[in-house]
C-alpha atoms as a PDB file:
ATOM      1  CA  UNK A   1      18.026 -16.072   4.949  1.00  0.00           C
ATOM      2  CA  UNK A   2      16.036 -17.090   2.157  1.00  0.00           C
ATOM      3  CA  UNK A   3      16.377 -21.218   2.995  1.00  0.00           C
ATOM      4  CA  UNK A   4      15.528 -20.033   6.521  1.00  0.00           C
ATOM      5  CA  UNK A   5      12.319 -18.158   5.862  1.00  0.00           C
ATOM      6  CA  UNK A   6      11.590 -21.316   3.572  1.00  0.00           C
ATOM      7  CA  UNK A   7      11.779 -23.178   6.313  1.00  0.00           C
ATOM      8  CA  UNK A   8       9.802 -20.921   8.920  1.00  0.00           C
ATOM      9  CA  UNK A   9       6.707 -19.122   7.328  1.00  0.00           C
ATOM     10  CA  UNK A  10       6.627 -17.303  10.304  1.00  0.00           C
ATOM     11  CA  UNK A  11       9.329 -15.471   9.588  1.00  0.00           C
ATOM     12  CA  UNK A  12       7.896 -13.608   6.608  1.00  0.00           C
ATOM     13  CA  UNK A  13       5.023 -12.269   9.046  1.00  0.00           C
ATOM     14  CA  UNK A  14       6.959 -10.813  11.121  1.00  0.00           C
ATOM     15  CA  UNK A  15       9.406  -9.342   9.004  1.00  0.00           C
ATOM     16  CA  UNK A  16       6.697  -7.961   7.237  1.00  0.00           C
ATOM     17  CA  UNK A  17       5.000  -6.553  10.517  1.00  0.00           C
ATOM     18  CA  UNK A  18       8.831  -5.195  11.387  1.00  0.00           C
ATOM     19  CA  UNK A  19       8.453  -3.654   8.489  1.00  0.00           C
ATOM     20  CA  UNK A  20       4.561  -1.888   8.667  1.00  0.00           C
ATOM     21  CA  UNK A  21       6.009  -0.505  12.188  1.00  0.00           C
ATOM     22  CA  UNK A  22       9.094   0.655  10.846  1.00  0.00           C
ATOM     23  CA  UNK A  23       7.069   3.163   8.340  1.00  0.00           C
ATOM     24  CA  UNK A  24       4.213   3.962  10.324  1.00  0.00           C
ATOM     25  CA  UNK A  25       6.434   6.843  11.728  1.00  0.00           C
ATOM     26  CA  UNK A  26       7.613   8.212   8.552  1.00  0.00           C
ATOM     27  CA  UNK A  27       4.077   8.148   7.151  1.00  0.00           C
ATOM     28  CA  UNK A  28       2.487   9.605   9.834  1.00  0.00           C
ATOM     29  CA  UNK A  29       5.449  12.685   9.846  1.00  0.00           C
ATOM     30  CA  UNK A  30       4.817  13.349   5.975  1.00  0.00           C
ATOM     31  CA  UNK A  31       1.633  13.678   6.515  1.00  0.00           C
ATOM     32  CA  UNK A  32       1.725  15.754   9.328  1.00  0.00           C
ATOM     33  CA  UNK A  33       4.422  18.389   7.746  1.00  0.00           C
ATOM     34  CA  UNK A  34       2.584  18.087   4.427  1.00  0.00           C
ATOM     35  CA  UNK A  35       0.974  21.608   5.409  1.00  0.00           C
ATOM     36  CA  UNK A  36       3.678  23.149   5.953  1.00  0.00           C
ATOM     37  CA  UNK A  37       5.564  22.063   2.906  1.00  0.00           C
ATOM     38  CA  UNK A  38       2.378  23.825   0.766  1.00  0.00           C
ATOM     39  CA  UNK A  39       2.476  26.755   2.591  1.00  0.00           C
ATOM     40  CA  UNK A  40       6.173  27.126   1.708  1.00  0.00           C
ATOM     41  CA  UNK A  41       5.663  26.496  -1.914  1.00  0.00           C
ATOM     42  CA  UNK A  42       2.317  28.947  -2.195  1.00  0.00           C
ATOM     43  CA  UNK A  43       4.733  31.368  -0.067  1.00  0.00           C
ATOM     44  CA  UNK A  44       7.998  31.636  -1.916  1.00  0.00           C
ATOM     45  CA  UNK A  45       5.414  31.183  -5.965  1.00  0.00           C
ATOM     46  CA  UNK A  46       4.291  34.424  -4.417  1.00  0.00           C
ATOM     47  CA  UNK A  47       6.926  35.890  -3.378  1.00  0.00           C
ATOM     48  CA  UNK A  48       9.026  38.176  -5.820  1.00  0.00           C
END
């Protein structure tokens, strides 16, 4: 894979964009559940 990206610089650009779509969805989820982790923690720190 290596000689063949060598050959083809293309390749690394679009492995790289495969990859920037690929975690675009995980980011976006951790940020969107990042709320609700916190209020978990504060709840169950208070909690006795």
């Amino acid at each position: 894979m290596l000689n063949q990206g060598a050959n083809q610089p293309a390749l690394y650009s679009l492995v790289i964009a495969g990859a920037l779509l690929a975690v675009l969805p995980l980011v976006a989820l951790f940020l969107f559940l990042q709320r609700f982790w916190s209020i978990d923690l504060v709840s169950g720190a208070v909690k006795s």
